[in-house]
Protein backbone atom coordinates (compact mmCIF):
# COMPACT_ATOMS: atom_id res chain seq x y z
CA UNK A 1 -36.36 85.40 -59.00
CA UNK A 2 -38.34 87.92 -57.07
CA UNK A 3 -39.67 87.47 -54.08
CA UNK A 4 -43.50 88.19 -53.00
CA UNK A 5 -45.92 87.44 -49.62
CA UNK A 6 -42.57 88.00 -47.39
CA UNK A 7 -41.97 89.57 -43.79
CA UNK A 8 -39.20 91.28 -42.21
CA UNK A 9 -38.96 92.11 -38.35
CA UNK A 10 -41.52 90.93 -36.34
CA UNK A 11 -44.36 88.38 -36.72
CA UNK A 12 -47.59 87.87 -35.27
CA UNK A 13 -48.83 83.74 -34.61
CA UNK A 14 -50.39 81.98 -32.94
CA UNK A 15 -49.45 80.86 -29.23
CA UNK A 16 -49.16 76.66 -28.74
CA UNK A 17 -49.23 77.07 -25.29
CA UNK A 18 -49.71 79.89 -22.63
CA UNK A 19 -46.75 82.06 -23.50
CA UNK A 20 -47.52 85.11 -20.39
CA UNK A 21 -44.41 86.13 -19.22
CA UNK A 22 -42.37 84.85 -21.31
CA UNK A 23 -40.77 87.69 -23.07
CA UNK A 24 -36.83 87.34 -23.84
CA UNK A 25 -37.09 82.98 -24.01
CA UNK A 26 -37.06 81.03 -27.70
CA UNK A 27 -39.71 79.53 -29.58
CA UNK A 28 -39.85 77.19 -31.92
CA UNK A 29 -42.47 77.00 -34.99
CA UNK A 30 -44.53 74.28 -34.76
CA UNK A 31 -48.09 73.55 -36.09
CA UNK A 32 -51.67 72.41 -35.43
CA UNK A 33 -53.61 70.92 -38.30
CA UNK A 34 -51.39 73.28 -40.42
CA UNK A 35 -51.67 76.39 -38.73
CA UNK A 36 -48.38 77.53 -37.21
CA UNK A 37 -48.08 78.11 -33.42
CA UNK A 38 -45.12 78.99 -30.92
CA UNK A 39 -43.92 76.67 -28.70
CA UNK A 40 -41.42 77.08 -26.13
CA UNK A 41 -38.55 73.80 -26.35
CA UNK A 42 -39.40 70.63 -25.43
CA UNK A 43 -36.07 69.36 -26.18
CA UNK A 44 -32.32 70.67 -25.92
CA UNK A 45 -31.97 70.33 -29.60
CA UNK A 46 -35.04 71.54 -30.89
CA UNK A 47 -34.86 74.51 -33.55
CA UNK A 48 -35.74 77.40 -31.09
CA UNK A 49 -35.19 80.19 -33.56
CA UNK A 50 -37.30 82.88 -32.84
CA UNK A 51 -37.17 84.95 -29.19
CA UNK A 52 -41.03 86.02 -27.51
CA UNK A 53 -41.61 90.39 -27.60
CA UNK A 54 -44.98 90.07 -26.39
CA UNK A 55 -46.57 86.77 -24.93
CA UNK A 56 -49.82 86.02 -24.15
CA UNK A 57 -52.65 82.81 -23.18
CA UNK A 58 -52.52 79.63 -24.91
CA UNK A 59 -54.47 80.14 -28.47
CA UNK A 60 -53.67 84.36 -28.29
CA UNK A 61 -51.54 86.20 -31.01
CA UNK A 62 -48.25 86.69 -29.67
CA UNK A 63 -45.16 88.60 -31.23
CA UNK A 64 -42.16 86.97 -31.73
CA UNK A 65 -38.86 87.69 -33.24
CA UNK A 66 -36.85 85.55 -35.67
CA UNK A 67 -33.05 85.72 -34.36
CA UNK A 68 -30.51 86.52 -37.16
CA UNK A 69 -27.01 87.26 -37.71
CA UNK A 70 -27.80 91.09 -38.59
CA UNK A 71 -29.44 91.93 -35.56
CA UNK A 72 -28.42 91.31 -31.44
CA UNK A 73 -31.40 90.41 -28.93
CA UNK A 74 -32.37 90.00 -25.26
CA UNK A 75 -32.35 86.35 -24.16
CA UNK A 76 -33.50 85.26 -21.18
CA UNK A 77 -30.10 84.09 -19.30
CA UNK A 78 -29.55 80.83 -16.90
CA UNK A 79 -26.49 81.24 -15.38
CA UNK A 80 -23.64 83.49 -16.00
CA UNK A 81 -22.06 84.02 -19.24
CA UNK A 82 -19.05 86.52 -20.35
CA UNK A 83 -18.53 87.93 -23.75
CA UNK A 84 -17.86 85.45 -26.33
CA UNK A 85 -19.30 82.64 -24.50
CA UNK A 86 -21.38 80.54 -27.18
CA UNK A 87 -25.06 79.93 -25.83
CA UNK A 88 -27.21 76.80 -25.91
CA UNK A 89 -30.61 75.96 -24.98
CA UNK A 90 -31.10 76.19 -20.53
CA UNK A 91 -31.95 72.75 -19.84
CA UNK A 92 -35.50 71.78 -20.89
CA UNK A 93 -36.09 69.14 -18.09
CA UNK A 94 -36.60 72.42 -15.85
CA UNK A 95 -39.79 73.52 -16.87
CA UNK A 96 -39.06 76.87 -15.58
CA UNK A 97 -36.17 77.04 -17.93
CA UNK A 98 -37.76 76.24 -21.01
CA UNK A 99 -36.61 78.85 -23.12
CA UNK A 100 -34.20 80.54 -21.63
CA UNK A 101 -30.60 80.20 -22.75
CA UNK A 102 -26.68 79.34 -20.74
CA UNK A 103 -23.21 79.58 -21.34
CA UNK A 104 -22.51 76.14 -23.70
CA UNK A 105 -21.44 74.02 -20.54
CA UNK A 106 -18.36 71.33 -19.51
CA UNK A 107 -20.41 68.38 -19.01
CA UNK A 108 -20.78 66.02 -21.84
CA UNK A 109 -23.31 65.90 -24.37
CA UNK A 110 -24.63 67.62 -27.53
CA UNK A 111 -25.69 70.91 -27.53
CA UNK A 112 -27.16 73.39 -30.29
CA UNK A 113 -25.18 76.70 -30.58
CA UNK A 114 -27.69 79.58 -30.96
CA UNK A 115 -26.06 82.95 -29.90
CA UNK A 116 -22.98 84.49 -28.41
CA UNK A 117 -22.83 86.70 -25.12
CA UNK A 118 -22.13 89.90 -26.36
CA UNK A 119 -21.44 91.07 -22.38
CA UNK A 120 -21.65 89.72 -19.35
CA UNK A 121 -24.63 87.89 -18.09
CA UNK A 122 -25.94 87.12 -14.73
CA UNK A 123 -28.56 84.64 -13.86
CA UNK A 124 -32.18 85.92 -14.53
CA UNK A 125 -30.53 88.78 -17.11
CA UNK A 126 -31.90 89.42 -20.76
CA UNK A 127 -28.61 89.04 -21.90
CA UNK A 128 -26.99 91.02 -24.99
CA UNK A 129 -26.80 87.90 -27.50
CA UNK A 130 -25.48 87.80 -30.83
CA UNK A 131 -27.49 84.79 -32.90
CA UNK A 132 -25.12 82.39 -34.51
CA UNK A 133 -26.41 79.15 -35.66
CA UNK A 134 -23.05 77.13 -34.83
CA UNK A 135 -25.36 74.17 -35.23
CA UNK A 136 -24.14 71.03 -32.88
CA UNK A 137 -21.35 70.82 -31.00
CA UNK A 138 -20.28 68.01 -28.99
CA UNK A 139 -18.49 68.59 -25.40
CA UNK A 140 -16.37 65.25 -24.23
C-alpha cells in the first residue's frame, strides 16, 4: 500500500485556545465542527502528543511538533527530573502547568507515560526528553 497526502516534521493548525508563550508544553488534537485545533490538557490523561514550536492567539496558525520515538525534544519541565526518570503530564488543575511535564511521581494515582529525561532537569527547564508512549501506569 502506498501512502499519499502525508507529513513529516512539523505541522501547521489551528490554535483552540490562546497558545502565546507556550513553546516547549504538549498539545493535544482536538476539533471544532471538524476542523482540527491544539489544545493544551485539560486532563492528566489526555493524549498530549504533540509539543508547541511556535504559539500564537486563540484561532492563529501555530506550529507544533508530533513527539516520536526517533527524535528527542524540549519539554517544558515542573520539577526536577534526572536521566531516566519517566515523565507524565504536570498537574492540569494548575492552570499554569497545563502542558508542561514532571518526573512520574510517588503519590498514588494513574498517570500517562510520555517521555524520558534524557538529563537532568530543573524546574522551569526545557528539558532533554526522549518520547516513549509507556501508556498508563499505576503508582500504589
Amino acid at each position: 500500500m502506498s501512502q499519499s497526502n502525508t507529513r513529516v516534521g512539523d505541522i501547521r493548525v489551528l490554535a483552540g485556545e490562546a497558545l502565546t508563550g507556550m513553546e516547549g508544553r504538549l498539545v493535544k488534537m482536538t476539533h471544532d465542527t471538524g476542523v482540527a485545533e491544539m489544545k493544551l490538557p485539560a486532563a492528566n490523561a489526555d493524549y498530549a502528543l504533540f509539543v508547541v514550536i511556535e504559539g500564537g492567539a486563540d484561532e492563529a496558525l501555530v506550529s507544533v511538533r508530533p513527539i516520536q520515538a526517533n527524535r528527542n525534544v524540549r519539554l517544558a519541565l515542573k520539577g526536577t527530573c534526572n536521566p531516566g526518570d519517566v515523565l507524565v503530564l504536570a498537574d492540569v488543575g494548575t492552570s499554569g502547568d497545563k502542558g508542561k511535564v514532571r518526573a512520574l511521581p510517588t503519590a498514588g494515582g494513574t498517570y500517562r507515560g510520555l517521555a524520558m529525561a534524557e538529563e537532568a532537569g530543573v524546574d522551569g527547564q526545557f528539558v532533554l526528553a526522549r518520547p516513549a508512549m509507556l501508556g498508563n501506569i499505576v503508582v500504589t
